[in-house]
Protein backbone atom coordinates (compact mmCIF):
# COMPACT_ATOMS: atom_id res chain seq x y z
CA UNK A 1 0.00 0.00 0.00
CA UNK A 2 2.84 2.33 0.98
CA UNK A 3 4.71 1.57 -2.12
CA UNK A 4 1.55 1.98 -4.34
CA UNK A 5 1.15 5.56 -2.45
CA UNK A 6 4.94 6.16 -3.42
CA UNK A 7 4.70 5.13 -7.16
CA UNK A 8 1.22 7.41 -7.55
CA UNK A 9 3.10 10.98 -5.74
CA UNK A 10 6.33 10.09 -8.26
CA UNK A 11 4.33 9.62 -11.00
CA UNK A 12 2.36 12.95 -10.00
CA UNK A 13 6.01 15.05 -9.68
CA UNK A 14 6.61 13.32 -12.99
CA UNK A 15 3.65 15.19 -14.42
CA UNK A 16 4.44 18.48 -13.05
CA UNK A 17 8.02 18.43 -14.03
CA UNK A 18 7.14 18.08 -18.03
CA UNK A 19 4.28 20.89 -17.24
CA UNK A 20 7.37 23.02 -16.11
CA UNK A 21 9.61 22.03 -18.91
CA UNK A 22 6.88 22.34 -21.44
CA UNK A 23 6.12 25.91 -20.41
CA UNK A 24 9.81 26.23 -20.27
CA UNK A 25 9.98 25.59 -23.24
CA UNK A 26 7.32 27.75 -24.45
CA UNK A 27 8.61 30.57 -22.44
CA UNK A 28 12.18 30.07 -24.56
CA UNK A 29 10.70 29.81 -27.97
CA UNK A 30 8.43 33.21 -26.92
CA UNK A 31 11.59 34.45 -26.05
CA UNK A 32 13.40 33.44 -29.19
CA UNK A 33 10.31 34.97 -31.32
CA UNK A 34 10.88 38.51 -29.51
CA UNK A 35 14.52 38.48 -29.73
CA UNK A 36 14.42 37.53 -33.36
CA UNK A 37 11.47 40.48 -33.75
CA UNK A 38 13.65 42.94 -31.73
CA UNK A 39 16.99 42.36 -34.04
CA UNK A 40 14.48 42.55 -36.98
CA UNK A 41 12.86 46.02 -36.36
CA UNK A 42 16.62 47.21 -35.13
CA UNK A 43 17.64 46.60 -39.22
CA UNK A 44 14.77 48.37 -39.98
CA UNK A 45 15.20 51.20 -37.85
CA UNK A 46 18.55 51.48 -38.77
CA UNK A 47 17.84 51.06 -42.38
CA UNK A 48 15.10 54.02 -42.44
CA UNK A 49 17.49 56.20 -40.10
CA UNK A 50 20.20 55.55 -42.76
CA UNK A 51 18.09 56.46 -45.36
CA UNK A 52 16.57 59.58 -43.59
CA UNK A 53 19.85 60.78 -43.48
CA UNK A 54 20.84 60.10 -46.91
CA UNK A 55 17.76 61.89 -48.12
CA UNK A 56 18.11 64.71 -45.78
CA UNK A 57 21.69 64.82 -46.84
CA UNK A 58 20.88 64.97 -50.54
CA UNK A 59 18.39 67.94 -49.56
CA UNK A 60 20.87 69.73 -48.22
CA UNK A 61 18.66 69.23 -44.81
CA UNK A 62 21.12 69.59 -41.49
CA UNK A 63 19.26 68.39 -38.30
CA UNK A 64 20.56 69.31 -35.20
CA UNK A 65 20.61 66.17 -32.15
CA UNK A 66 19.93 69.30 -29.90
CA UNK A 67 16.74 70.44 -31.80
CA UNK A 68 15.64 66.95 -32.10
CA UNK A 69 15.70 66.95 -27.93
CA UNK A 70 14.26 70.47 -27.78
CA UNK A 71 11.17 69.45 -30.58
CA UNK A 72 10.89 65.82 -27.82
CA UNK A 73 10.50 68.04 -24.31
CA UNK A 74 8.83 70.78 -26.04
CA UNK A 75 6.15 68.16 -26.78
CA UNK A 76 6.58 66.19 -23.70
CA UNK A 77 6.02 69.92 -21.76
CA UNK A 78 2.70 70.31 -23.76
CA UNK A 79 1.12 66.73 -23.43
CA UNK A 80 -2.11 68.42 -21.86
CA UNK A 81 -2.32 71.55 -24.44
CA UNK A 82 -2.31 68.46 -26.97
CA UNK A 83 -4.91 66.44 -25.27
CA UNK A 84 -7.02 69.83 -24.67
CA UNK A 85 -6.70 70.43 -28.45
CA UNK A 86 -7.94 67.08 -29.68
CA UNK A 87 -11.00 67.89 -27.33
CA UNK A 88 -11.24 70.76 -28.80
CA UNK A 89 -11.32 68.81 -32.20
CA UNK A 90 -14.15 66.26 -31.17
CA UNK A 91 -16.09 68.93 -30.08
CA UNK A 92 -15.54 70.75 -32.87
CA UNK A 93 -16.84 67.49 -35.24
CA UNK A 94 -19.81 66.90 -32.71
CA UNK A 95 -21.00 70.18 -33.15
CA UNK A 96 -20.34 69.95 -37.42
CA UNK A 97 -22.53 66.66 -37.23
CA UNK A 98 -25.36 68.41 -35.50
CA UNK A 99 -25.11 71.79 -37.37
CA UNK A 100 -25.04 69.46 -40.98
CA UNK A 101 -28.51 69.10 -41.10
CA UNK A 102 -29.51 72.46 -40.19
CA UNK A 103 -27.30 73.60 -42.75
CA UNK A 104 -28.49 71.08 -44.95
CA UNK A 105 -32.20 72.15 -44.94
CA UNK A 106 -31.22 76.04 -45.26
CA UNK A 107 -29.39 75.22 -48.29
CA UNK A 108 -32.62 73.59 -49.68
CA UNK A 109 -35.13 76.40 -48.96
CA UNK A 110 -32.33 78.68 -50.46
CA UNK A 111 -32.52 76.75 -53.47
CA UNK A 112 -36.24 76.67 -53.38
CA UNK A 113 -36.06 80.43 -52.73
CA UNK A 114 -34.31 80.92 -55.94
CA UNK A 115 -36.14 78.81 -58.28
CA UNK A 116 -39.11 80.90 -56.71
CA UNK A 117 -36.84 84.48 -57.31
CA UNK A 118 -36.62 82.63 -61.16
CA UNK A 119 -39.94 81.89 -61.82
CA UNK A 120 -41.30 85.11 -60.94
CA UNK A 121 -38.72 86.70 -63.32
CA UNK A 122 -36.83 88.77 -60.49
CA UNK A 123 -33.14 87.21 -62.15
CA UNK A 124 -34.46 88.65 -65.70
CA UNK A 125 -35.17 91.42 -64.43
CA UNK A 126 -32.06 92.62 -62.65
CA UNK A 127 -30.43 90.90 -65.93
CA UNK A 128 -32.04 93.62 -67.45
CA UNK A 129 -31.00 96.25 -65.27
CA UNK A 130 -27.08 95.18 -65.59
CA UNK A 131 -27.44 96.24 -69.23
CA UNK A 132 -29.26 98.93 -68.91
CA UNK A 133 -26.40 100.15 -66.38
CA UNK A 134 -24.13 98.64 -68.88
CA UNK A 135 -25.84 100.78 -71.77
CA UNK A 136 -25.83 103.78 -69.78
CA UNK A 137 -21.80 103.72 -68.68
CA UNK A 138 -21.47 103.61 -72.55
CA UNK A 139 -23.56 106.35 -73.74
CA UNK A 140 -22.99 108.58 -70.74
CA UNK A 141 -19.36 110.31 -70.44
CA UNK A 142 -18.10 111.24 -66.91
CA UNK A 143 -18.34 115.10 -68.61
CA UNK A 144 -21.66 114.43 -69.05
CA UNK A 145 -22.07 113.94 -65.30
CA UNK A 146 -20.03 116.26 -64.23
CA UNK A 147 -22.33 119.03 -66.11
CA UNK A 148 -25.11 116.74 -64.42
CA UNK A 149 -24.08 117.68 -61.11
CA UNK A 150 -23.11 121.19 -61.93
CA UNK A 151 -27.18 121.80 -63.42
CA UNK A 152 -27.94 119.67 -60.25
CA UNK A 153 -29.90 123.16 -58.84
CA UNK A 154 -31.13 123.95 -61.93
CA UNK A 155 -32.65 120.21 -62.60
CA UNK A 156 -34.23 120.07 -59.20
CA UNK A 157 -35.86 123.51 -59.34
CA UNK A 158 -37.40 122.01 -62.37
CA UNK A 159 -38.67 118.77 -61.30
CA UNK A 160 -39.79 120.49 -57.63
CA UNK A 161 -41.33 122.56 -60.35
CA UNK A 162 -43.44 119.65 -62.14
CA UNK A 163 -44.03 117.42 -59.12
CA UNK A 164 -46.38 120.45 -58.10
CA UNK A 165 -50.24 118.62 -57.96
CA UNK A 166 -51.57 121.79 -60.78
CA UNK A 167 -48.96 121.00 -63.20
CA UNK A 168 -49.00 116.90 -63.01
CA UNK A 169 -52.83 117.83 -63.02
CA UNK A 170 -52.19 119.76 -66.46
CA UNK A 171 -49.88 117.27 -67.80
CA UNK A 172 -52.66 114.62 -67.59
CA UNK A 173 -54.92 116.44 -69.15
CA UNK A 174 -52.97 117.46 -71.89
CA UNK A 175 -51.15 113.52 -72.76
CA UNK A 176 -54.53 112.48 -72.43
CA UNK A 177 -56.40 114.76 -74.86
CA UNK A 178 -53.57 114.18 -77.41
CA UNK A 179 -53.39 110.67 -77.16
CA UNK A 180 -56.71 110.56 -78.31
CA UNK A 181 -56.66 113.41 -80.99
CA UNK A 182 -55.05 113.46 -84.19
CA UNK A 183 -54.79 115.89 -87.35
CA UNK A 184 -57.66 116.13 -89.22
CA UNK A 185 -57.76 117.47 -92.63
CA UNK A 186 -61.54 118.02 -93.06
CA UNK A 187 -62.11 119.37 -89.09
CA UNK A 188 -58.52 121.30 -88.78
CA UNK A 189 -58.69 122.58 -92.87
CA UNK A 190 -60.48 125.96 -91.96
CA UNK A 191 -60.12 129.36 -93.41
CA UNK A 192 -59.33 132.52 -91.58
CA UNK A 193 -62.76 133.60 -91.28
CA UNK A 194 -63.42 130.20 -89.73
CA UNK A 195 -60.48 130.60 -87.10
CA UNK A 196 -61.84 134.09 -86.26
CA UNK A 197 -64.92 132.34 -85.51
CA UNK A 198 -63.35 129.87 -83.47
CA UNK A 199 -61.48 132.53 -81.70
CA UNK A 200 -65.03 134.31 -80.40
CA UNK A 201 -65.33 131.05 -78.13
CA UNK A 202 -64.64 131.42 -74.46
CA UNK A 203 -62.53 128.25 -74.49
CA UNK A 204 -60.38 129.29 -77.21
CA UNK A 205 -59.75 132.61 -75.82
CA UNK A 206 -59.03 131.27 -72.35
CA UNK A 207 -56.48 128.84 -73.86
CA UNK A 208 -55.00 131.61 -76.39
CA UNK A 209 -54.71 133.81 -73.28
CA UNK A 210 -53.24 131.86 -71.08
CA UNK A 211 -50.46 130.38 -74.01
CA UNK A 212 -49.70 134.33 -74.57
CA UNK A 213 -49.29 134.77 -70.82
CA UNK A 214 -46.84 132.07 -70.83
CA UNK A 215 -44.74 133.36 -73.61
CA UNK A 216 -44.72 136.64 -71.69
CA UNK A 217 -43.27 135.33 -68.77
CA UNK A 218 -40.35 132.97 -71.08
CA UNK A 219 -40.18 136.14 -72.73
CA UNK A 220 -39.04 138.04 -69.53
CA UNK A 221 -36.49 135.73 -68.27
């Protein structure tokens, strides 16, 4: 019974031993695979330093160890600013994705407002208005403006002068009579005894009156 007891605890160090020699070995060969990797990405490094320096020697590129350190701490120094300034950044893209839809529906009621402005014929319109400015700058000299300006008391006088209520009043009335009269060789083919007649009416003398006035006063100025 002892012996049996013996046999089972040997044959249970047995087991542990090759559990320890197997992860022994596992822990070597893991070993191995980052000493292998290490030597690896040391060729590499020194491969792209070497060729760093070769193309920063065929720029004509000089790069100072000591500004190299400075650039490092000067970062090192500012590890928070850097942090601040990428929060700075998400916020900045949080608030782009909830402005883009706003913006996104005010760019389609501007485009609806100017297929409205279109329709209605505003865009013609001030189309219209560029040449007529256009049209104007080429028929009008700047000495024609700067008489313009010089007359400028003369000009208003006379539109102060036309803007009064009689004289638009008289205006009417005379576009409107001769828009709708014309020359008329029977009625307006009269002799001078005829005119003399014509000249006994109150109307005509009022109006005959009144245009002599007129060419009074023109001829007194």
């Amino acid at each position: 019974m002892a012996d049996s007891n013996i046999q089972l605890q040997i044959d249970e160090l047995n087991r542990k031993m090759d559990l320890i020699l197997e992860m022994l070995a596992k822990q070597q060969e893991r070993a191995e695979v980052v000493e292998d990797l290490v030597e690896d990405l040391a060729i590499v490094g020194k491969d792209a330093f070497q060729t760093a320096v070769d193309e920063l020697t065929v720029q004509n590129i000089k790069v100072d160890g000591e500004d190299i350190k400075y650039l490092i701490f000067k970062i090192l120094r500012n590890v928070k600013t850097f942090g601040e300034l990428m929060d700075m950044m998400e916020s900045l893209m949080d608030f782009l994705n909830d402005i883009g839809p706003v913006v996104h529906d005010a760019g389609i009621a501007f485009t609806k407002t100017l297929g409205t402005l279109e329709e209605k014929g505003y865009f013609s319109y001030f189309k219209q208005l560029g040449l007529l400015a256009a049209e104007f700058k080429e028929s009008v000299t700047e000495d024609d403006i700067v008489r313009l300006r010089q007359n400028m008391p003369a000009i208003a006088s006379i539109i102060r002068n036309v803007t009064q209520p009689q004289t638009l009043n008289a205006m009417s009335d005379l576009t409107a009579m001769l828009s709708t009269m014309q020359m008329d060789e029977k009625i307006d083919n009269k002799s001078l005894f005829k005119l003399a007649r014509e000249m006994n009416k109150p109307e005509v003398r009022r109006t005959l009156s009144f245009t002599l006035r007129v060419l009074a006063e023109l001829g007194k100025k």
